[in-house]
N, C-alpha and C. Protein backbone atom coordinates (compact mmCIF):
# COMPACT_ATOMS: atom_id res chain seq x y z
N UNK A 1 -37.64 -12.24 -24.79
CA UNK A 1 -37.62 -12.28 -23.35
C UNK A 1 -38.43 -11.11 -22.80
N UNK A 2 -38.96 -11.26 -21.69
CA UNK A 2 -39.87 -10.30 -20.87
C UNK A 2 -39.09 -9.51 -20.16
N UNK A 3 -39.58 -8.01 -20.05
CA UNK A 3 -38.91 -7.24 -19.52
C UNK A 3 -39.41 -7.30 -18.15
N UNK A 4 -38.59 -6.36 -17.26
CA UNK A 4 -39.18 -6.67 -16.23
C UNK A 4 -40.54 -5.75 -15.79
N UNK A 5 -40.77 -5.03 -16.37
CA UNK A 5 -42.00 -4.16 -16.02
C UNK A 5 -43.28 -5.37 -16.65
N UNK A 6 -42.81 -5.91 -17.55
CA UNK A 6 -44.11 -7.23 -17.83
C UNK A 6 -44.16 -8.13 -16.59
N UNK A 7 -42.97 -8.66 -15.88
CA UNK A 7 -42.54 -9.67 -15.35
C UNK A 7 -43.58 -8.93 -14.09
N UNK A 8 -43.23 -7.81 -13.62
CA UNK A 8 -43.81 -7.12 -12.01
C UNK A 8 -45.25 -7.04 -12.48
N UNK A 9 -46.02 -6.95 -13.50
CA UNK A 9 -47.14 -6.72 -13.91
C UNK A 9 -47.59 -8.20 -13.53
N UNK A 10 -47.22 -9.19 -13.99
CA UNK A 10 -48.25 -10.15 -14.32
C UNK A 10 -47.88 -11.05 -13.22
N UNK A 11 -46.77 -11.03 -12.76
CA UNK A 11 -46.94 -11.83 -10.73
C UNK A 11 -48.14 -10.86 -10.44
N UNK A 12 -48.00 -9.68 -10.42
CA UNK A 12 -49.20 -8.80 -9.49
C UNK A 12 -50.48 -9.29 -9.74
N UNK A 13 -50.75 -10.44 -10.83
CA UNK A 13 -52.07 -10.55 -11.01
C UNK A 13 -52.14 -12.28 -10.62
N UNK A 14 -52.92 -12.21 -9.39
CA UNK A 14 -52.77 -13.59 -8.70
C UNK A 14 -53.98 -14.45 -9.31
N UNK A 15 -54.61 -14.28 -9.59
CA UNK A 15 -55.75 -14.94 -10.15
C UNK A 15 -55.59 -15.02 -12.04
N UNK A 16 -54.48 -14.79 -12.47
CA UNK A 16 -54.00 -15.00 -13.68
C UNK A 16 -53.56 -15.96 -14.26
N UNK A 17 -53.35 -17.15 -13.22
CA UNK A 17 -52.72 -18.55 -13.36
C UNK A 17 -51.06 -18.41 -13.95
N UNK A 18 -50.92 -17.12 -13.80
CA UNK A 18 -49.11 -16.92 -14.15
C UNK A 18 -48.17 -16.68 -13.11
N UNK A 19 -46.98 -17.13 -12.51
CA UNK A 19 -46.55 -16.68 -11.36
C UNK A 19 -45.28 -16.27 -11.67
N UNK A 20 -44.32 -15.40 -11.55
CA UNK A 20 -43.21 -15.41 -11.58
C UNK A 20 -42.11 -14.92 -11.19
N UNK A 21 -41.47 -15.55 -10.72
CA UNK A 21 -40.16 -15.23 -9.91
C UNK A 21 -38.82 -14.66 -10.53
N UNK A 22 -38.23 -13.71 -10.15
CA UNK A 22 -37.44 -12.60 -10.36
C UNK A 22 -36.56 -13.15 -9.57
N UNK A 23 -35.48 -13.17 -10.12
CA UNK A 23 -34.00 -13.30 -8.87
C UNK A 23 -33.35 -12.21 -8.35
N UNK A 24 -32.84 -11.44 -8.14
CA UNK A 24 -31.95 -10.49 -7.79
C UNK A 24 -30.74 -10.71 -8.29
N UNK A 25 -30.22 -11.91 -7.83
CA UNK A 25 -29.21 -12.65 -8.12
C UNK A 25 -29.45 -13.96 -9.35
N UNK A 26 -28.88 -14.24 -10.33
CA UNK A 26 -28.84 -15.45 -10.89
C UNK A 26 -28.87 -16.75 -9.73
N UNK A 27 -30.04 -17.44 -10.28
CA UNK A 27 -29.61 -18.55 -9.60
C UNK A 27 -29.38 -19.89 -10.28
N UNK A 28 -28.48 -20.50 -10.03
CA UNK A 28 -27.38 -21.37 -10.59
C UNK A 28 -27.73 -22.86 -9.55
N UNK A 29 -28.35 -23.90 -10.81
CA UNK A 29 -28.78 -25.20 -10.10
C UNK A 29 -28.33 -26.08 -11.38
N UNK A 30 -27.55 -27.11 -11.01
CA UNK A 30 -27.48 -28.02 -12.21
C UNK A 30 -27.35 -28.13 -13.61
N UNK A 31 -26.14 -26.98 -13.22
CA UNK A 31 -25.36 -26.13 -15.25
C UNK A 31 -26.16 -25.85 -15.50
N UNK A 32 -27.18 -25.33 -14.76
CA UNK A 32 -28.23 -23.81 -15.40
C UNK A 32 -28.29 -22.64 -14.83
N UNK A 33 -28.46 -21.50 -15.25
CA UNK A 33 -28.56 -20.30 -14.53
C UNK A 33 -29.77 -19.81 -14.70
N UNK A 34 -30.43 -19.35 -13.89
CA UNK A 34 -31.85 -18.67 -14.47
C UNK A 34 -31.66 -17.31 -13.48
N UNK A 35 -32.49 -16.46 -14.06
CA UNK A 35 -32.72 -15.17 -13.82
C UNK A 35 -34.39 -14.92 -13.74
N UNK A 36 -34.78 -15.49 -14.00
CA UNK A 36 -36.57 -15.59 -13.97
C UNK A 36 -37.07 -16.86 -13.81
N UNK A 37 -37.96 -16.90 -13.52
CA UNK A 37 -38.73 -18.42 -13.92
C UNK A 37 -40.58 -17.79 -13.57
N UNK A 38 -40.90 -18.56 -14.53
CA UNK A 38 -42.40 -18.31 -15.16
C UNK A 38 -42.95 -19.78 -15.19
N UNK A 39 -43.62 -19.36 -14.11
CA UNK A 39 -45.03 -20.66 -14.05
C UNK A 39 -46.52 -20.30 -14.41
N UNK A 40 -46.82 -21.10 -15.41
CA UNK A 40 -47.98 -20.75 -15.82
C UNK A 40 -48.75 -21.92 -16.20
N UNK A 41 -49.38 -21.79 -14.68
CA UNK A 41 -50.56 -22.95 -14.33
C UNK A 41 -51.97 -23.08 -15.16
N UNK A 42 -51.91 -22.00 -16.09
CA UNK A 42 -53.26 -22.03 -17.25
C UNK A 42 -52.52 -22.53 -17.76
N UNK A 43 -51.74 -23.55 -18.27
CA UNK A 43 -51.25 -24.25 -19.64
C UNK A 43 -51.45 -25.84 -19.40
N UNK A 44 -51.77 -26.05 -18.31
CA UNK A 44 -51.72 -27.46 -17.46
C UNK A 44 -53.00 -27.74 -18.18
N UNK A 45 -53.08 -29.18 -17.77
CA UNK A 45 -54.27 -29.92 -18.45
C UNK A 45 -54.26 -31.14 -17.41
N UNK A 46 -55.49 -31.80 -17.31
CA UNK A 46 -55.90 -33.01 -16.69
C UNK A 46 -55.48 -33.87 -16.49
N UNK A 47 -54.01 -34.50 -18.01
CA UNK A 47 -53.39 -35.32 -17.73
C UNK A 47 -52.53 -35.02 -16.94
N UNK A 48 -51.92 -33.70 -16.97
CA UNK A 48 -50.44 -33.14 -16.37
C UNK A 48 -51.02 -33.81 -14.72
N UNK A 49 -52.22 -33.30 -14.47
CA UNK A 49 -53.11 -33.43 -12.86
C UNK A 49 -52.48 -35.16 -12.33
N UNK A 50 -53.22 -35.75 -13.23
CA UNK A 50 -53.16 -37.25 -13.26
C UNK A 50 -51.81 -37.93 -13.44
N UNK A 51 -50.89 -37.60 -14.42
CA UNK A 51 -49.10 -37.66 -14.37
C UNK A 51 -48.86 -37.29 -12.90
N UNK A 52 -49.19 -36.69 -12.46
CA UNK A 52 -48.23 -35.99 -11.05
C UNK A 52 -49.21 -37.10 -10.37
N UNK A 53 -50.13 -37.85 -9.62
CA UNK A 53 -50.92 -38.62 -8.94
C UNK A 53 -50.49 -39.82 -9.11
N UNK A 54 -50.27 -40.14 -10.47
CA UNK A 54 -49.42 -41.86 -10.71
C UNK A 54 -48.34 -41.62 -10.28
N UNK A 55 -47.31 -40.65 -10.99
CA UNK A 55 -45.78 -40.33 -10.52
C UNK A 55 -45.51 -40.40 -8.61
N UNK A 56 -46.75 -39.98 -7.93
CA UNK A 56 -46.66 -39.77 -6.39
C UNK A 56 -47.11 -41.28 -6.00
N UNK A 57 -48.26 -41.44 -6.96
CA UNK A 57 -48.09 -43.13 -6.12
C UNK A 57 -47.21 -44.43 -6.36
N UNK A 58 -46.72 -43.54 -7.42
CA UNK A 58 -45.19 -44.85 -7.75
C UNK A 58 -44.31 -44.53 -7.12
N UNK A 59 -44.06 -43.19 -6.27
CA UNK A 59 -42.92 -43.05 -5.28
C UNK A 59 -43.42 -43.22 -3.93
N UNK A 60 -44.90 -43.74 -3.90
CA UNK A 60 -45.49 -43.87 -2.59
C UNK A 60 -45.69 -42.69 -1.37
N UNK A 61 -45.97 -41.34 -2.64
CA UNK A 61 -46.00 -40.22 -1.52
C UNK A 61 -47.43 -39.90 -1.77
N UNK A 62 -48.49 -40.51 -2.31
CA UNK A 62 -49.58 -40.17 -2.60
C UNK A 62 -50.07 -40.07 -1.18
N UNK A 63 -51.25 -38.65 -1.07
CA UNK A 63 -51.66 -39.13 -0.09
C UNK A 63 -53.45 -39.05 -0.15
N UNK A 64 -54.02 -38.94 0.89
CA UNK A 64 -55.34 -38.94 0.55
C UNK A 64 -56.26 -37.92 0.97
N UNK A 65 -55.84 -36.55 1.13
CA UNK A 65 -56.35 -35.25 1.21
C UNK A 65 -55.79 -33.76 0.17
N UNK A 66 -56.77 -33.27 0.08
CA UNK A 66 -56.86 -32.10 -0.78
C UNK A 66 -55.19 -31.58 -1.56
N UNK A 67 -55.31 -32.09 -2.90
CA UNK A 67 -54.29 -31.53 -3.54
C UNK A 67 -53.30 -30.03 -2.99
N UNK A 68 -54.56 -29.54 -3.15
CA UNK A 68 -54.05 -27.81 -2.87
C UNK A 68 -53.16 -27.62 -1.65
N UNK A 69 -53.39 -29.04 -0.48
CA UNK A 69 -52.84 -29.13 0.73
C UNK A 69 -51.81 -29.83 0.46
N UNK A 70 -51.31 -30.48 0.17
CA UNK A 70 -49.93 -31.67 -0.33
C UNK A 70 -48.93 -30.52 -0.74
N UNK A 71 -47.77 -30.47 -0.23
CA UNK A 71 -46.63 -29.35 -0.43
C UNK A 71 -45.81 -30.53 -1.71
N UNK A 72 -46.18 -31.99 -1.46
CA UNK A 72 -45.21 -32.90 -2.29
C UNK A 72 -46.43 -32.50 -4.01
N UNK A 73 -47.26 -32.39 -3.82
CA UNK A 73 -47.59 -32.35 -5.47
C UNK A 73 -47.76 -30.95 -6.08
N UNK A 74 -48.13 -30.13 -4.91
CA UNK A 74 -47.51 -28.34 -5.12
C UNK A 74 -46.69 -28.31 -5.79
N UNK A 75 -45.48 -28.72 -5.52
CA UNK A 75 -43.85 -29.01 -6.54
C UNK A 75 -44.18 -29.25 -7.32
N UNK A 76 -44.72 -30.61 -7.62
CA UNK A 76 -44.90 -31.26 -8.71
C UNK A 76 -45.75 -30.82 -9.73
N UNK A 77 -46.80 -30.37 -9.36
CA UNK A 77 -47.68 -29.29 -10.37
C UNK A 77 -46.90 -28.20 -10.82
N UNK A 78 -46.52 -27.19 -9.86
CA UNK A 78 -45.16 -26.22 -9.84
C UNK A 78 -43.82 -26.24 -11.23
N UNK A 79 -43.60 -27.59 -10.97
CA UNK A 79 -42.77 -28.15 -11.99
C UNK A 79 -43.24 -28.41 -13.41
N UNK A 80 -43.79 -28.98 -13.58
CA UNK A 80 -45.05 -28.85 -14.78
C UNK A 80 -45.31 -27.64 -15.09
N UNK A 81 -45.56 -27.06 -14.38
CA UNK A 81 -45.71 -25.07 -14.63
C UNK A 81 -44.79 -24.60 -15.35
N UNK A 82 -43.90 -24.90 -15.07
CA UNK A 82 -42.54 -23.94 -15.07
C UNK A 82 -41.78 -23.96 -16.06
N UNK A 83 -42.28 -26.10 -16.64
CA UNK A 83 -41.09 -26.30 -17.42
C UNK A 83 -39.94 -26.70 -16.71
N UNK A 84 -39.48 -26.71 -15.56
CA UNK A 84 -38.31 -27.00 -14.68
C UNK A 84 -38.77 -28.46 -14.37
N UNK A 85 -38.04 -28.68 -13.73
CA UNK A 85 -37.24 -30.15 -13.08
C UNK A 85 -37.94 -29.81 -11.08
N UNK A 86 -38.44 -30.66 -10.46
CA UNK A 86 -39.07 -30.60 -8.98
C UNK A 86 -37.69 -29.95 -8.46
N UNK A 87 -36.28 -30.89 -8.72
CA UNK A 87 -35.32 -30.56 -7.74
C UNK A 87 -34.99 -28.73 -8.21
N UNK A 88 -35.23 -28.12 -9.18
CA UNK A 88 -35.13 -26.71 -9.49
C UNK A 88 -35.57 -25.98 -8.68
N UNK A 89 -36.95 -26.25 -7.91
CA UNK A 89 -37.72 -25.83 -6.81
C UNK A 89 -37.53 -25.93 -5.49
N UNK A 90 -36.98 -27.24 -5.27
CA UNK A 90 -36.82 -27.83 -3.75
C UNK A 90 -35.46 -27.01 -3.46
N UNK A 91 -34.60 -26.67 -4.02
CA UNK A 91 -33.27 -26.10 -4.11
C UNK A 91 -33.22 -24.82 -4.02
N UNK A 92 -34.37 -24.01 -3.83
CA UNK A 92 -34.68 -22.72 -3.66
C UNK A 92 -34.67 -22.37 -2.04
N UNK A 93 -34.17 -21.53 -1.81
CA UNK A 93 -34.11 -21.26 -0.30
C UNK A 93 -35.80 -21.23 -0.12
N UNK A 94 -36.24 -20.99 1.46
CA UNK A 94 -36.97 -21.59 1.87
C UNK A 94 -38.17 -20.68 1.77
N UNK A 95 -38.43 -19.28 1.37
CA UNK A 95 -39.06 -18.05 0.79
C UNK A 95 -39.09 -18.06 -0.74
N UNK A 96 -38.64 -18.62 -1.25
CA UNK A 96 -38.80 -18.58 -3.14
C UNK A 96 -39.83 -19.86 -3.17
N UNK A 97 -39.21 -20.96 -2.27
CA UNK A 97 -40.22 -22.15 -2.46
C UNK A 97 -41.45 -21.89 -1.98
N UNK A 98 -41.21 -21.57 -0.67
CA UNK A 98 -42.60 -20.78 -0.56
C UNK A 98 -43.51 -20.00 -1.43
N UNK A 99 -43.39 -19.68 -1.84
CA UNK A 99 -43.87 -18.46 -3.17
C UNK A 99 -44.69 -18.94 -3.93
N UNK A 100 -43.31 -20.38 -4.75
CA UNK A 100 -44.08 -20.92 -5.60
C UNK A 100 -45.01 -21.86 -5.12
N UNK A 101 -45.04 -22.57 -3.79
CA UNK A 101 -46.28 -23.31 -3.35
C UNK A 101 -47.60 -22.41 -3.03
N UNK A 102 -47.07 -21.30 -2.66
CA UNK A 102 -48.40 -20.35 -2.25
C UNK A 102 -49.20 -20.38 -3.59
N UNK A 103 -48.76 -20.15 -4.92
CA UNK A 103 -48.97 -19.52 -6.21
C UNK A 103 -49.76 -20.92 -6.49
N UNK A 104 -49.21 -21.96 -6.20
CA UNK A 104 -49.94 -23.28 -6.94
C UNK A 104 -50.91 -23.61 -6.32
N UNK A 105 -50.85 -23.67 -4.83
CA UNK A 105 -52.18 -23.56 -4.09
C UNK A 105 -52.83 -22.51 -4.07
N UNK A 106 -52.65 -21.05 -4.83
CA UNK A 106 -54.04 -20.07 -5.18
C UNK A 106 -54.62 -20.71 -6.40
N UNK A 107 -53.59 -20.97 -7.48
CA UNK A 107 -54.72 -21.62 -8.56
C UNK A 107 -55.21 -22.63 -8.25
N UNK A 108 -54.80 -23.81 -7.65
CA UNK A 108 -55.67 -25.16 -7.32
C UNK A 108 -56.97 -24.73 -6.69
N UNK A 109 -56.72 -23.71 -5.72
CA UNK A 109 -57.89 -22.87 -4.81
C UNK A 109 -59.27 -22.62 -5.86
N UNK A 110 -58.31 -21.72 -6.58
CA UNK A 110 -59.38 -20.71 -7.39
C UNK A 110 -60.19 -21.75 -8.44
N UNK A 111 -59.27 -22.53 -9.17
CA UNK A 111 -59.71 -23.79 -9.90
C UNK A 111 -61.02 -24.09 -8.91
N UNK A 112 -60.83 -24.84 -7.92
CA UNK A 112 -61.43 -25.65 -7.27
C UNK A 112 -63.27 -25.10 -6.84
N UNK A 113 -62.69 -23.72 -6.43
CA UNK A 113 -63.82 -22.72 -6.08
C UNK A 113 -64.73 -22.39 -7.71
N UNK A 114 -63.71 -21.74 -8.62
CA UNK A 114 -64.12 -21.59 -9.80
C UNK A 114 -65.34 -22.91 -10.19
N UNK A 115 -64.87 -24.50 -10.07
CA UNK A 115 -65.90 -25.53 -10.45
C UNK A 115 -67.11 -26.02 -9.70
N UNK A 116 -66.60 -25.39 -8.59
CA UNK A 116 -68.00 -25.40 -7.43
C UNK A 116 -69.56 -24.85 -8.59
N UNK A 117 -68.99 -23.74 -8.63
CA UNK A 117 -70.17 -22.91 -9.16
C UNK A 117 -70.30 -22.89 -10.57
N UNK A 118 -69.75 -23.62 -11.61
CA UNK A 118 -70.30 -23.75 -13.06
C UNK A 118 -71.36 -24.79 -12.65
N UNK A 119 -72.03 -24.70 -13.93
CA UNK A 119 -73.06 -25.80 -14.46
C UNK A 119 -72.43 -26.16 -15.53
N UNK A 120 -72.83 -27.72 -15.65
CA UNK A 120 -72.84 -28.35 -16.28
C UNK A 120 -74.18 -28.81 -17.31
């Protein structure tokens, strides 16, 4: 397990594709307790992208503007990150969720900006 001087180190690095949240308090969702949670959006892959796009249009929340803007696939990428369950996230008061949507829309950002400018 990560201590917390790793844990404050590597949220501080926003362009790291790692995000992670510290509780103060345990937080307790669905006979689990967590004390951290670690999203780490460099582990994702294309299908994970494409799973969350079928999964949204089989619940009919797909929509048809910029990922990075959709708060419904934020989660859902988020979740994939994390290893957690969407409702793990949505169940977060309304500043933790925040956090983690900010964090998923900097990497979708940086992703996005990052492919502007490679060559192929």
């Amino acid at each position: 397990m990560e201590n917390k001087a790793e844990n404050k180190k590597t949220a501080a690095r926003s362009d790291s594709g790692v995000f992670v949240l510290e509780f103060k308090k345990p937080y307790k969702f669905d006979e689990n307790t967590y004390t951290v949670l670690t999203f780490d959006f460099n582990k994702l892959k294309g299908e994970d992208y494409l799973d969350i796009e079928r999964e949204m249009f089989d619940l009919g929340e797909l929509r048809f503007y910029k990922a990075s803007s959709d708060p419904h696939f934020l989660t859902r990428l988020a979740a994939k990150a994390g290893n957690v369950s969407r409702d793990v996230i949505t169940n977060l008061d309304i500043a933790k969720f925040s956090a983690i949507q900010e964090a998923a829309r900097r990497f979708l950002t940086f992703t996005e900006s990052a492919d502007e400018s490679e060559s192929i």
